[in-house]
C-alpha atoms as a PDB file:
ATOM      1  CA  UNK A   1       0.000   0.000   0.000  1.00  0.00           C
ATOM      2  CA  UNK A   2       1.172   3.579  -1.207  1.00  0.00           C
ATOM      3  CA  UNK A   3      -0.397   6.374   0.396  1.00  0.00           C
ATOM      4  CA  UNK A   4      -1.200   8.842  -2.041  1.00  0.00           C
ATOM      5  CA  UNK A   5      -2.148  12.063  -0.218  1.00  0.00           C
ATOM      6  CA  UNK A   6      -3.248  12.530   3.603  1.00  0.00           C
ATOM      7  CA  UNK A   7      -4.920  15.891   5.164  1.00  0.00           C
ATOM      8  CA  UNK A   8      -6.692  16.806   8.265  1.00  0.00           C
ATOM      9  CA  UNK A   9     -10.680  17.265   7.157  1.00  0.00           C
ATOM     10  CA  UNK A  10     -12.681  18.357  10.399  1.00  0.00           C
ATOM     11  CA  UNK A  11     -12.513  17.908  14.645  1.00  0.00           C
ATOM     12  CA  UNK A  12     -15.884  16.699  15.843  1.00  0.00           C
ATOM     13  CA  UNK A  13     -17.326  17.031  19.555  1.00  0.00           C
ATOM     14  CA  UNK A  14     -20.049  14.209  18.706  1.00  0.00           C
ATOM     15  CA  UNK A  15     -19.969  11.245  16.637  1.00  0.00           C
ATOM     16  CA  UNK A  16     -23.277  12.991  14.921  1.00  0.00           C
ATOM     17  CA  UNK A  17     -20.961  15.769  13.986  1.00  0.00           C
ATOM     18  CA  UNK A  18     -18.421  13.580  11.987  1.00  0.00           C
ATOM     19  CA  UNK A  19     -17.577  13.512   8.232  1.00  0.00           C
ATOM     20  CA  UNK A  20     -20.643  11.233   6.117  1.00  0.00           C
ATOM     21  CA  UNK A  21     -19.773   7.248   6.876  1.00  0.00           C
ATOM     22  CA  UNK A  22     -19.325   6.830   3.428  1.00  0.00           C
ATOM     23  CA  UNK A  23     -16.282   4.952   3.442  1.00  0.00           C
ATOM     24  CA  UNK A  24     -14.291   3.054   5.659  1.00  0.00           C
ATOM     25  CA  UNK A  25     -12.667   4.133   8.968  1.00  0.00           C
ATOM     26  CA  UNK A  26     -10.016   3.237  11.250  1.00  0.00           C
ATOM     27  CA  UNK A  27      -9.460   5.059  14.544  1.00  0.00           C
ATOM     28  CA  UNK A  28      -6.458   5.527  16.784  1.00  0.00           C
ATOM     29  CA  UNK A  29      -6.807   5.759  20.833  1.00  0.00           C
ATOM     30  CA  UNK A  30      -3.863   5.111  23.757  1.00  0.00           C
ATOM     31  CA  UNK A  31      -3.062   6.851  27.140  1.00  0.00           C
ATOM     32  CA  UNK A  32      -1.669  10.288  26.939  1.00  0.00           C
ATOM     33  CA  UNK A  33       1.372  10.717  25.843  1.00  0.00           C
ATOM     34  CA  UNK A  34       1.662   7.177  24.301  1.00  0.00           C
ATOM     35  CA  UNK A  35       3.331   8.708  21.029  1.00  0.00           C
ATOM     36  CA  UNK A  36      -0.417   8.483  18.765  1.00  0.00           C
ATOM     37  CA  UNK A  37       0.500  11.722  16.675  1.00  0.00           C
ATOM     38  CA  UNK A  38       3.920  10.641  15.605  1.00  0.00           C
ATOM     39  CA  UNK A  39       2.725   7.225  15.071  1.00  0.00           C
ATOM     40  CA  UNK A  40      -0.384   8.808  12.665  1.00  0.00           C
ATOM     41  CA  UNK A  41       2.457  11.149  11.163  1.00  0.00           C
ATOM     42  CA  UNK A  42       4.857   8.249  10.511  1.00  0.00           C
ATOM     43  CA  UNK A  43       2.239   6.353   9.123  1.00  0.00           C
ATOM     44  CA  UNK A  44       1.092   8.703   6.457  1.00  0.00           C
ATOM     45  CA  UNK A  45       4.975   9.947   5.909  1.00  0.00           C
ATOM     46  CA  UNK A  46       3.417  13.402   6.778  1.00  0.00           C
ATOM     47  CA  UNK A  47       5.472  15.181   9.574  1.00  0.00           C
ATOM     48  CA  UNK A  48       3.180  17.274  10.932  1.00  0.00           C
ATOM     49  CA  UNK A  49      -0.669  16.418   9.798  1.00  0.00           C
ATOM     50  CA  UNK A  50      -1.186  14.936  13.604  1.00  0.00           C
ATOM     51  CA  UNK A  51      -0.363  18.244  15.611  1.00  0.00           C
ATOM     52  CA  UNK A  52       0.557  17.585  19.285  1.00  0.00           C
ATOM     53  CA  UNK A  53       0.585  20.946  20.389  1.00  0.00           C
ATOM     54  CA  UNK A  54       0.150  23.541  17.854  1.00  0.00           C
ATOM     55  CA  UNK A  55      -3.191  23.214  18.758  1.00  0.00           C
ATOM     56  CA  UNK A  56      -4.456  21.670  21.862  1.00  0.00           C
ATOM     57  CA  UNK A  57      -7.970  22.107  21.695  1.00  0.00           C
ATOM     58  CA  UNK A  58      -8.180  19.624  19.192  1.00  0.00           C
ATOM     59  CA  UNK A  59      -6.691  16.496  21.447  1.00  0.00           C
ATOM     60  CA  UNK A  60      -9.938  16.660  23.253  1.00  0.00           C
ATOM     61  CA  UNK A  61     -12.016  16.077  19.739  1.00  0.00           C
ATOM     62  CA  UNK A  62     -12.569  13.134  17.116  1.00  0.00           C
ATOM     63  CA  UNK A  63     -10.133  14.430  14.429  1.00  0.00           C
ATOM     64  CA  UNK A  64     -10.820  12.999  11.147  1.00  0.00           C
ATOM     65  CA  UNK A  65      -7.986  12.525   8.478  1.00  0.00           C
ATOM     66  CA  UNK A  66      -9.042  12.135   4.808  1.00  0.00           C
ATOM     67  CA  UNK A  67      -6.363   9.283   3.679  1.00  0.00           C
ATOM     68  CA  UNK A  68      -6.502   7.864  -0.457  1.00  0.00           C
ATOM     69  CA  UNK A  69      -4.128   4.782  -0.767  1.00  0.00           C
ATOM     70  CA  UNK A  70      -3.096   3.296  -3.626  1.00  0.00           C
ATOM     71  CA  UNK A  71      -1.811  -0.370  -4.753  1.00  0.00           C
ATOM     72  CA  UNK A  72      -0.243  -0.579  -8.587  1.00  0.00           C
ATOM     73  CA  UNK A  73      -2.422  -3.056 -10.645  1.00  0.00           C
ATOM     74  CA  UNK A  74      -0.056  -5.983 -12.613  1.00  0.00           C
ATOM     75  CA  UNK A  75      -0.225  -3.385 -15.390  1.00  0.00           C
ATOM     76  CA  UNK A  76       1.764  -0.761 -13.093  1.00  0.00           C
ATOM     77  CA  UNK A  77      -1.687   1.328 -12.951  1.00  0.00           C
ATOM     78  CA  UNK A  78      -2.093   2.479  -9.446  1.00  0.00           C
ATOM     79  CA  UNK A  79      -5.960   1.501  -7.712  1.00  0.00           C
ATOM     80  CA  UNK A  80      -6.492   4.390  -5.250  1.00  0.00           C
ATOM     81  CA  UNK A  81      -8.901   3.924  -2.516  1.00  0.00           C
ATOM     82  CA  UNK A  82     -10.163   6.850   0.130  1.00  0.00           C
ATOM     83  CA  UNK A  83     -10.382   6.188   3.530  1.00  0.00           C
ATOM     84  CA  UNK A  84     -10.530   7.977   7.068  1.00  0.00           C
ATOM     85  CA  UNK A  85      -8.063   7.750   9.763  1.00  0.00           C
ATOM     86  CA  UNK A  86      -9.341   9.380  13.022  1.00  0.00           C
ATOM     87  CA  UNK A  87      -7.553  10.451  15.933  1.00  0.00           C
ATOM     88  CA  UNK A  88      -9.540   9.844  19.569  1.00  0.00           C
ATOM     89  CA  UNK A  89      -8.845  11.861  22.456  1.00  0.00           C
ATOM     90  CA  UNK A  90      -7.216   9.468  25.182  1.00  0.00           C
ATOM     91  CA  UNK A  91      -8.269   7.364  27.939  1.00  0.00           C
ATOM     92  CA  UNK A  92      -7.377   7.882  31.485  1.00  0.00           C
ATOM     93  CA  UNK A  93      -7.252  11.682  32.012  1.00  0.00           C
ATOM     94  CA  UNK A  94      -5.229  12.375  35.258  1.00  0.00           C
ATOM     95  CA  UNK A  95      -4.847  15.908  34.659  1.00  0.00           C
ATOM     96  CA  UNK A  96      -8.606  16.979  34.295  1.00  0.00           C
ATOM     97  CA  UNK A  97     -11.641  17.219  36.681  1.00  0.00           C
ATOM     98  CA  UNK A  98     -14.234  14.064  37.028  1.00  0.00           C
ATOM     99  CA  UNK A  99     -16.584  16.275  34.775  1.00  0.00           C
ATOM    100  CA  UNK A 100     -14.264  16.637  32.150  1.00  0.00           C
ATOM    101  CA  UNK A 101     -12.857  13.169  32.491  1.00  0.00           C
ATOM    102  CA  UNK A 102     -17.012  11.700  32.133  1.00  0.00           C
ATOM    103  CA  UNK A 103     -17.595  14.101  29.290  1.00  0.00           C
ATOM    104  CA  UNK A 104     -14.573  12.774  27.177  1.00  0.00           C
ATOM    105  CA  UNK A 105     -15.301   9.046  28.277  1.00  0.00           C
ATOM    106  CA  UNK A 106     -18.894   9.489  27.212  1.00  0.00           C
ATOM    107  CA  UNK A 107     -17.495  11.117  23.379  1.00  0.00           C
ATOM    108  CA  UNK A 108     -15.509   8.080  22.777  1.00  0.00           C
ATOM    109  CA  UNK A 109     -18.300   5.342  24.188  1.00  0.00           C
ATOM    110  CA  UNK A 110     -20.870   6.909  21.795  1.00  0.00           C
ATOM    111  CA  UNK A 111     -18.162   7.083  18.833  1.00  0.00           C
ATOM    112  CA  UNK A 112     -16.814   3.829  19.233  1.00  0.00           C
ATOM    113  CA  UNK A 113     -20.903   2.306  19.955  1.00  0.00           C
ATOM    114  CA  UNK A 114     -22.510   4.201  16.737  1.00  0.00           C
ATOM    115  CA  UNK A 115     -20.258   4.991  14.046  1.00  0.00           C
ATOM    116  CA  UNK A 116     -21.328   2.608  12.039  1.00  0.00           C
ATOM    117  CA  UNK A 117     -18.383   2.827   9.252  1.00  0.00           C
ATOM    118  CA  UNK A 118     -15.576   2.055  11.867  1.00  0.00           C
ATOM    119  CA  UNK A 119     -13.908  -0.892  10.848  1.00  0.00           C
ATOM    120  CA  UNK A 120     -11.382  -1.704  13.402  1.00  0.00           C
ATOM    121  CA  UNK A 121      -9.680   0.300  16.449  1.00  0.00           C
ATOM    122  CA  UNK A 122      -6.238   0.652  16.973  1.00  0.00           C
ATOM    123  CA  UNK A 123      -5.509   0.612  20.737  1.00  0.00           C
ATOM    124  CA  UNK A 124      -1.819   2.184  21.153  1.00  0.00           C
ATOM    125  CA  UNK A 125       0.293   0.595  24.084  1.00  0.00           C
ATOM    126  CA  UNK A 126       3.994   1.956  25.073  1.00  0.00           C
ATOM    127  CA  UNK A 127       6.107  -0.966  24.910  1.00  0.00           C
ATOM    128  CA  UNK A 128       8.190   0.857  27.663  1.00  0.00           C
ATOM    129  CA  UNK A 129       6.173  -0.328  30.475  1.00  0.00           C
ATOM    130  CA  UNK A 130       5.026  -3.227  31.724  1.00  0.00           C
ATOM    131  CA  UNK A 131       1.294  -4.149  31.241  1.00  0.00           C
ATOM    132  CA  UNK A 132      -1.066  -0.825  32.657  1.00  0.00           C
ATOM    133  CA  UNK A 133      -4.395  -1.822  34.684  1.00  0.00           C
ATOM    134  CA  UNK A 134      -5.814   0.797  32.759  1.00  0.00           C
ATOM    135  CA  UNK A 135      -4.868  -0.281  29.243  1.00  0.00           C
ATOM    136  CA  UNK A 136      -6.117  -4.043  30.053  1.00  0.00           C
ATOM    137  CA  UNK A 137      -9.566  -2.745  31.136  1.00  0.00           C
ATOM    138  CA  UNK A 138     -10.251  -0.567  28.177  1.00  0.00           C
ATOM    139  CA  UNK A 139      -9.509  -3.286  26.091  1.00  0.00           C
ATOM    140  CA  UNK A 140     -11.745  -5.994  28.322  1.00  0.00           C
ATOM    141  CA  UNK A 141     -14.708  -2.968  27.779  1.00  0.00           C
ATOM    142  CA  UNK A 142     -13.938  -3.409  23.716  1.00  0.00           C
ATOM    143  CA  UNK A 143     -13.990  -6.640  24.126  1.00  0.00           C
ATOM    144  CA  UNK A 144     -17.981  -6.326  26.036  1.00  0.00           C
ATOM    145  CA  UNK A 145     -18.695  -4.266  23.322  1.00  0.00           C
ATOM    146  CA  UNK A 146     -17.685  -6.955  20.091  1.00  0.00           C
ATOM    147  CA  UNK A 147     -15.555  -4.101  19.183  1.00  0.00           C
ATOM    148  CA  UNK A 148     -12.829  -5.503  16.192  1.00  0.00           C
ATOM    149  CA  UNK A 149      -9.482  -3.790  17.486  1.00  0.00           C
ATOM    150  CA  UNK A 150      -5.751  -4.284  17.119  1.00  0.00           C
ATOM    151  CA  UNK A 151      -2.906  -3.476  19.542  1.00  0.00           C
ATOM    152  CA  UNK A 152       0.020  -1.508  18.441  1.00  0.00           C
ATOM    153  CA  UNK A 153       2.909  -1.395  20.904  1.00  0.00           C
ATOM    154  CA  UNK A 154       4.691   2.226  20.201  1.00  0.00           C
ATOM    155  CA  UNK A 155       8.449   3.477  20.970  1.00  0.00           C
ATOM    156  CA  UNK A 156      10.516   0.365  20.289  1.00  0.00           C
ATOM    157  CA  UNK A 157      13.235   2.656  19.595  1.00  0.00           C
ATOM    158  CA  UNK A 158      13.086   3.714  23.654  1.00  0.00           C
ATOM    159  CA  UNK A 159      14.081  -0.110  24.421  1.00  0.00           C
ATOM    160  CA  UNK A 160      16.674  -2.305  24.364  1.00  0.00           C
ATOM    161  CA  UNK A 161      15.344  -5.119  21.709  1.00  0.00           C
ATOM    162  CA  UNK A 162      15.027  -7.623  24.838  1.00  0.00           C
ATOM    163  CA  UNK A 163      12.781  -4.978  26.790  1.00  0.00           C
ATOM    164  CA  UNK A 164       9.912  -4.740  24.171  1.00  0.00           C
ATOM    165  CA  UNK A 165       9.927  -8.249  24.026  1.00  0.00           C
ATOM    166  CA  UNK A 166       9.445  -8.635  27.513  1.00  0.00           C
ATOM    167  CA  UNK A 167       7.071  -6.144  27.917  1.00  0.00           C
ATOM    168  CA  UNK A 168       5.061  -6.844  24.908  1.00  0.00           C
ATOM    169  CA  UNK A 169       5.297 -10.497  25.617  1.00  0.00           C
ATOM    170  CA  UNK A 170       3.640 -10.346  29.341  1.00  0.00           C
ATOM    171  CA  UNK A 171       0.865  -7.876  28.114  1.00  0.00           C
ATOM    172  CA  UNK A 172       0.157 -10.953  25.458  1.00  0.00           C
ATOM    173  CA  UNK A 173      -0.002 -12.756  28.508  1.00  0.00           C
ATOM    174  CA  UNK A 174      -1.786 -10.784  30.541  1.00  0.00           C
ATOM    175  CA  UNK A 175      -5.195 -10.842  27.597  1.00  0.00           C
ATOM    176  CA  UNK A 176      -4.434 -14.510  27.622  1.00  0.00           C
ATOM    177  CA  UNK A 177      -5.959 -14.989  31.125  1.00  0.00           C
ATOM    178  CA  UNK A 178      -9.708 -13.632  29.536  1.00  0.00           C
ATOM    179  CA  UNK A 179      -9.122 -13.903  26.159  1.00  0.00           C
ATOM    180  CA  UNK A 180      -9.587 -17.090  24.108  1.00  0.00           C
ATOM    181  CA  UNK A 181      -8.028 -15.787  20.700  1.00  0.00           C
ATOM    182  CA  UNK A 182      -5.603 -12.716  21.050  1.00  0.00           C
ATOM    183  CA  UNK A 183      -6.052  -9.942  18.745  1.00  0.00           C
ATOM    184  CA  UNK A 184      -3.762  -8.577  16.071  1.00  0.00           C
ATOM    185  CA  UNK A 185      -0.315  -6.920  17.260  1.00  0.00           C
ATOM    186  CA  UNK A 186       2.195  -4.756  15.713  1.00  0.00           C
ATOM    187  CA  UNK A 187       5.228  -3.198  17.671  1.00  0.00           C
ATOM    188  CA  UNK A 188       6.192  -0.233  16.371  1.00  0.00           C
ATOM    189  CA  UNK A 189       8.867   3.310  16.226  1.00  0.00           C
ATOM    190  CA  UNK A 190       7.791   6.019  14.425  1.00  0.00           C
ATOM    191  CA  UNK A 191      11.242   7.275  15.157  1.00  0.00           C
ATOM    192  CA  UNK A 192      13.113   4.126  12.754  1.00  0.00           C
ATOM    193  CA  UNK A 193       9.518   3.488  10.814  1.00  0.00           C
ATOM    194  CA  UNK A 194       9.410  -0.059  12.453  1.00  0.00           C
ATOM    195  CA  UNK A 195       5.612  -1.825  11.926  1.00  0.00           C
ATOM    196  CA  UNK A 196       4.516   0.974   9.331  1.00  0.00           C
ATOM    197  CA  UNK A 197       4.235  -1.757   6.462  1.00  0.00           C
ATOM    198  CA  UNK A 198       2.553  -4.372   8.284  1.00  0.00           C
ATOM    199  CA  UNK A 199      -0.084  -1.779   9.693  1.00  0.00           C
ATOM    200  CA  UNK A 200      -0.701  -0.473   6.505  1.00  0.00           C
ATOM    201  CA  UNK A 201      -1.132  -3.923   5.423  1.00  0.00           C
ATOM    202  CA  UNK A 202      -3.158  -4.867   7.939  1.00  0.00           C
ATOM    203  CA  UNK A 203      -5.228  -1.645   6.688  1.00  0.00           C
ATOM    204  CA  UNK A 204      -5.180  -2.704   3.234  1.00  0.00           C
ATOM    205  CA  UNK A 205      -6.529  -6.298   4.101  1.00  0.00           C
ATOM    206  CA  UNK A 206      -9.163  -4.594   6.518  1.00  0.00           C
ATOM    207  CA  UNK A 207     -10.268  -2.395   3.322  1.00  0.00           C
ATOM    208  CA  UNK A 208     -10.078  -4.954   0.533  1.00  0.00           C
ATOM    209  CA  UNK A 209     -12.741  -7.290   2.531  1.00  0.00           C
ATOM    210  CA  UNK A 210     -14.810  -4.140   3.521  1.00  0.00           C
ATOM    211  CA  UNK A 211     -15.075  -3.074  -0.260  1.00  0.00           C
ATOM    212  CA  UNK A 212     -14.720  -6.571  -1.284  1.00  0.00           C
END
């Protein structure tokens, strides 16, 4: 998969406020500070179309991304394909009141619940830290919900090799004690691009049986 061209397209309060389902989607949540606009920006080999600070107001929005991807026919002809990439706010907000905290919860439940074009959610983990209460019961809600997700372990580059294993290796372990069939992993760096082919693929698959 080639990704053609990438740009920012509207930040949404509601999922009732979002761009028209009319193709698919594929949204990006972690814990703060988990590395989800570099990832995004390494993904679409866009430096700055995920903005961490520039401007903040938007972290606390859905952010949608209007991506077209492209794969090169056995003629050389490239097949595009459009499809959105949306940035959640975060999980676990430490920093806010218990207002702010329920109002931001109750965005992404009713996101996640009723947008009806999401195919799959990526659920960021730092592979720098050994397996978070907080990331294991967000994933046990998705999995309450029947919610198709992936897990994509970010800033291998902040570990020695035999660290990310280890860490990645007992969070595997720690789904295994409620989970019959794990779900798809990637680790990645958006620092030394490591994982940005195979979640493209993964993308690409996703997409081809969606439009299939």
């Amino acid at each position: 998969m080639e990704i053609v061209s990438a740009a920012y397209i509207k930040s949404s309060a509601e999922y009732t406020q979002c761009p028209k389902a009319d193709r698919p989607e594929f949204a990006f949540i972690g814990r703060s500070n988990v590395g989800k606009s570099s990832l995004i920006n390494m993904l679409c080999h866009k430096k700055a179309l995920a903005k961490t600070s520039a401007a903040p107001g938007k972290t606390q929005l859905i952010n949608h991304f209007e991506i077209v991807s492209g794969m090169r026919d056995k003629a050389g002809k490239m097949i595009k394909s459009p499809w959105y990439l949306v940035d959640l706010p975060g999980y676990g907000y430490a920093k806010v009141s218990q207002k702010q905290r329920k109002s931001w919860s109750m965005m992404i439940e009713r996101y996640i619940l009723k947008r009806e074009n999401l195919v799959s959610l990526f659920v960021l983990i730092d592979s720098r830290h050994e397996p978070q209460k907080i990331d294991l019961e967000f994933i046990s809600q998705l999995g309450e919900w029947g919610i198709p997700f992936a897990l994509v372990f970010t800033k291998a580059d902040k570990n020695k090799p035999g660290a990310t294993v280890r860490n990645v290796n007992a969070f595997l372990d720690a789904l295994k004690e409620s989970w019959e069939e794990l779900p798809p992993h990637f680790v990645t760096s958006a620092i030394d691009q490591l994982g940005r082919d195979e979640v493209l693929g993964y993308i690409q698959t996703l997409n081809g049986e969606v439009q299939g």
